[in-house]
Protein backbone atom coordinates (compact mmCIF):
# COMPACT_ATOMS: atom_id res chain seq x y z
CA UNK A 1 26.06 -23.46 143.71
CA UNK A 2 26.34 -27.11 143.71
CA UNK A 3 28.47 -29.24 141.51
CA UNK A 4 26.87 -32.14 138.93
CA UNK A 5 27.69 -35.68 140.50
CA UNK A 6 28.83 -36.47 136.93
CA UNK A 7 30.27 -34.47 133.77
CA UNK A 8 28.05 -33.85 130.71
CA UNK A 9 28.30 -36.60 127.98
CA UNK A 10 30.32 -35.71 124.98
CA UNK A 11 28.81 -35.42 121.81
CA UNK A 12 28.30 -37.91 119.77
CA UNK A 13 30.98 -37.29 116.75
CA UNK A 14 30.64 -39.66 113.41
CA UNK A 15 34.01 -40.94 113.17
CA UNK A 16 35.56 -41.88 109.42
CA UNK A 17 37.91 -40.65 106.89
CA UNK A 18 37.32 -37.10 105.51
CA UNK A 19 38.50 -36.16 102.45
CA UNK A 20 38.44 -32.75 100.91
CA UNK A 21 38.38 -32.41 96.81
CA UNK A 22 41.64 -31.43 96.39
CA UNK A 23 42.99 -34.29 98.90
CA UNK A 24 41.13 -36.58 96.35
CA UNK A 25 42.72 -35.63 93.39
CA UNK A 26 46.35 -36.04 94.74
CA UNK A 27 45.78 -39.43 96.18
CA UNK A 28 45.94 -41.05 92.81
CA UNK A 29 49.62 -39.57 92.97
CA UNK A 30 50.46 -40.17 96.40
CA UNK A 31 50.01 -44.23 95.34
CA UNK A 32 51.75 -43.64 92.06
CA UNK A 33 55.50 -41.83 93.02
CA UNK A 34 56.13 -44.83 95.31
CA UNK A 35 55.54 -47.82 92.76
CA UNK A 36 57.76 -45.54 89.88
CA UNK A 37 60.46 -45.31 92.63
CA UNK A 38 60.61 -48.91 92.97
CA UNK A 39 60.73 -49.33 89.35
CA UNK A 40 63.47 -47.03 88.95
CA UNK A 41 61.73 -44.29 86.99
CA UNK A 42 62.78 -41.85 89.13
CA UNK A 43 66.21 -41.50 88.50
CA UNK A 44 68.46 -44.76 89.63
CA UNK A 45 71.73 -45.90 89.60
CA UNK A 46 74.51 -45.46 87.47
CA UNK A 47 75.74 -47.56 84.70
CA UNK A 48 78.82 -48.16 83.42
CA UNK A 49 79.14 -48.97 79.41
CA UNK A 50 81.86 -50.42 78.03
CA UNK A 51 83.82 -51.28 74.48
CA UNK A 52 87.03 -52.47 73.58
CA UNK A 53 88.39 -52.24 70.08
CA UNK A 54 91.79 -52.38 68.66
CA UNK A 55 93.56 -52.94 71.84
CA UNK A 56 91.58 -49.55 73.45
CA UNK A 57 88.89 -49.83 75.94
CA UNK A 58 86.63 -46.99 76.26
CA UNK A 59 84.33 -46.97 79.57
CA UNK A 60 81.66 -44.44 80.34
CA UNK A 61 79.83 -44.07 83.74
CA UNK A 62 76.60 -42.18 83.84
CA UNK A 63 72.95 -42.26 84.92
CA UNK A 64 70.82 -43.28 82.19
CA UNK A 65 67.98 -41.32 83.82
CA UNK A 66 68.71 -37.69 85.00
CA UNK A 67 66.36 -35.03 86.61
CA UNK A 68 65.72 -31.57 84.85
CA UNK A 69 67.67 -28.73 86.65
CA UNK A 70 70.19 -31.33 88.18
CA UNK A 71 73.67 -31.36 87.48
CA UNK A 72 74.81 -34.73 86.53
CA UNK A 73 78.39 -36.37 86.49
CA UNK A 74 79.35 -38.78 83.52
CA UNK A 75 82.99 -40.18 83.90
CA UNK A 76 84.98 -41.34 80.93
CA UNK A 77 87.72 -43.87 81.05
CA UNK A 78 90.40 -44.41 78.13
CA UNK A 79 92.49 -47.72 78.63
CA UNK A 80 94.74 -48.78 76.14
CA UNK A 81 95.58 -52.12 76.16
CA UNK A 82 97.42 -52.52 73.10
CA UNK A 83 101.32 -53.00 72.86
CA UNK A 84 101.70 -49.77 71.25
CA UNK A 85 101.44 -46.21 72.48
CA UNK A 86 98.08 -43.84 70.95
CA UNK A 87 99.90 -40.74 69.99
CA UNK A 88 97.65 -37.57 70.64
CA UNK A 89 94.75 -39.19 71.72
CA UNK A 90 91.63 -37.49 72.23
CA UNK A 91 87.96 -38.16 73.63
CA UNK A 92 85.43 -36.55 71.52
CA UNK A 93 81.84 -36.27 72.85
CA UNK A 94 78.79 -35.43 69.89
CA UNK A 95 77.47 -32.16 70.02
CA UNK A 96 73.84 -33.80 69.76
CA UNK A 97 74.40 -34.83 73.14
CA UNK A 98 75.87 -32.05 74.98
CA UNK A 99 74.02 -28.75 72.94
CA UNK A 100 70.53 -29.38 75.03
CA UNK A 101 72.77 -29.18 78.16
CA UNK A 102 73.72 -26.06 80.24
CA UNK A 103 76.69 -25.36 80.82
CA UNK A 104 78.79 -28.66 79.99
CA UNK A 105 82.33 -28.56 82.16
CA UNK A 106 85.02 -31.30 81.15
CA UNK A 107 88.36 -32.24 83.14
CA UNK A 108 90.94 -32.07 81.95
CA UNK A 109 89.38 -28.86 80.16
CA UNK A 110 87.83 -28.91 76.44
CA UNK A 111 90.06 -28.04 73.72
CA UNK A 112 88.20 -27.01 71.24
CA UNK A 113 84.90 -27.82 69.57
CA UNK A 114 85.58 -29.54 65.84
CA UNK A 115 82.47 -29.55 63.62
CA UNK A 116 79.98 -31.86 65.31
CA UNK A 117 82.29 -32.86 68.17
CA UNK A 118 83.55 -31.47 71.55
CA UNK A 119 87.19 -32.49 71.64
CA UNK A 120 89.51 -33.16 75.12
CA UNK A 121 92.52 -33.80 74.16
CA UNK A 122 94.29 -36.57 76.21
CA UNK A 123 98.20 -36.90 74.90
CA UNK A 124 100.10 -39.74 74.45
CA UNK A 125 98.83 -42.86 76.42
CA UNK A 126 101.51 -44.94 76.72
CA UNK A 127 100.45 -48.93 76.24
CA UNK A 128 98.97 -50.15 79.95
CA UNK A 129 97.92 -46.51 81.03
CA UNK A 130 94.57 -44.94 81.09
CA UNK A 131 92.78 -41.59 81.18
CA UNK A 132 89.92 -40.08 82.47
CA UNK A 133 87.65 -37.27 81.38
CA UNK A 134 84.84 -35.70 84.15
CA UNK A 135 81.99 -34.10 82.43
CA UNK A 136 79.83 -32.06 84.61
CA UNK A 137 76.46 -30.69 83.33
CA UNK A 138 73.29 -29.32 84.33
CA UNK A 139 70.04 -30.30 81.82
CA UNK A 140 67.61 -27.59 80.87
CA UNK A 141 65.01 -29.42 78.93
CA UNK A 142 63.06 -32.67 79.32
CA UNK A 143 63.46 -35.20 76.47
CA UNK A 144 65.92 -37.73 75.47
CA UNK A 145 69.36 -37.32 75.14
CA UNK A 146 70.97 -39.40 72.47
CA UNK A 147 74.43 -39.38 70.47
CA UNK A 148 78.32 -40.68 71.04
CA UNK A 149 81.79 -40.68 73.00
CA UNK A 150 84.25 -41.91 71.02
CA UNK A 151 88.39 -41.87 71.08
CA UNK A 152 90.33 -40.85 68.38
CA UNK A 153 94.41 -41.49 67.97
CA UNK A 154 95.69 -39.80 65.41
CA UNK A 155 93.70 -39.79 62.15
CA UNK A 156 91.77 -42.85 63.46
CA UNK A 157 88.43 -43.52 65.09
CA UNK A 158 89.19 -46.95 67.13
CA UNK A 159 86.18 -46.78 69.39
CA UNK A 160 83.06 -45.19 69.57
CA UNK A 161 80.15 -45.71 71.92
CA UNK A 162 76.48 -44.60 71.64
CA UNK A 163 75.07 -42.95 74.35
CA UNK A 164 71.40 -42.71 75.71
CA UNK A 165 69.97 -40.49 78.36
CA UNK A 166 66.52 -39.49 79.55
CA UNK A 167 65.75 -36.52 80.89
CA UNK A 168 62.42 -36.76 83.66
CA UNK A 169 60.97 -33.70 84.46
């Protein structure tokens, strides 16, 4: 048998994109995720908040924009700056804030829960000397979460700071 002199032409094959139905309905979203990334609607970086008030400077790290089923990290810093020492102080966190959460873990650990407050006690902080509280937690629900850390010396309330975060799904 004898061999061609030359191989067969290939077909002729129309070339462009192909896109099947469901490919069509998740491009919309494959163009949208990158521009809310860059906008920070994703999650971001972490702020840090600050007041002082009466010589005491509460500071609170934390992302203002958390993912469902994450755990999330929020540092607390007490500072006093006054002259004077803040017998039995204690960081108090609002209840409206930490109920929707799963599982809320605070260092050095909670003392107790006092009406509409969790409570971690601190001790004395001598003047120049700070504290800090680590609250892990884990979010269960999408929404916004919204209430207030404050520090309390004694009977008094000398700074309180409100508190915002979003929950993305």
């Amino acid at each position: 048998m004898r061999e061609p002199d030359h191989p067969p032409s290939p077909p002729e094959i129309e070339r462009r994109l192909q896109f099947h139905r469901e490919q069509l309905l998740l491009l919309p979203l494959m163009l949208v995720v990158p521009i809310m990334a860059l906008l920070g609607l994703l999650g971001g970086p972490r702020v840090r908040e600050e007041i002082e008030l009466r010589g005491v400077r509460l500071g609170v790290e934390f992302a203002p924009r958390d993912h469902l089923e994450d755990w999330g990290r929020m540092h607390v810093t007490v500072d006093n700056r006054s002259p004077a020492p803040l017998p039995g102080a204690r960081a108090e966190f609002a209840r409206a804030l930490l109920d929707p959460l799963w599982q809320p873990s605070f260092q050095p650990p909670l003392a107790r829960i006092d009406g509409d407050w969790y409570v971690v006690a601190l001790g004395d902080i001598p003047p120049g000397q700070a504290r800090v509280v680590t609250l892990d937690y884990r979010s269960t629900e999408p929404g916004e979460l919204t209430g207030a850390i404050r520090v309390r010396a004694g009977d008094e309330a000398p700074v309180e700071l409100p508190i915002h975060i979003t929950v993305l799904p």
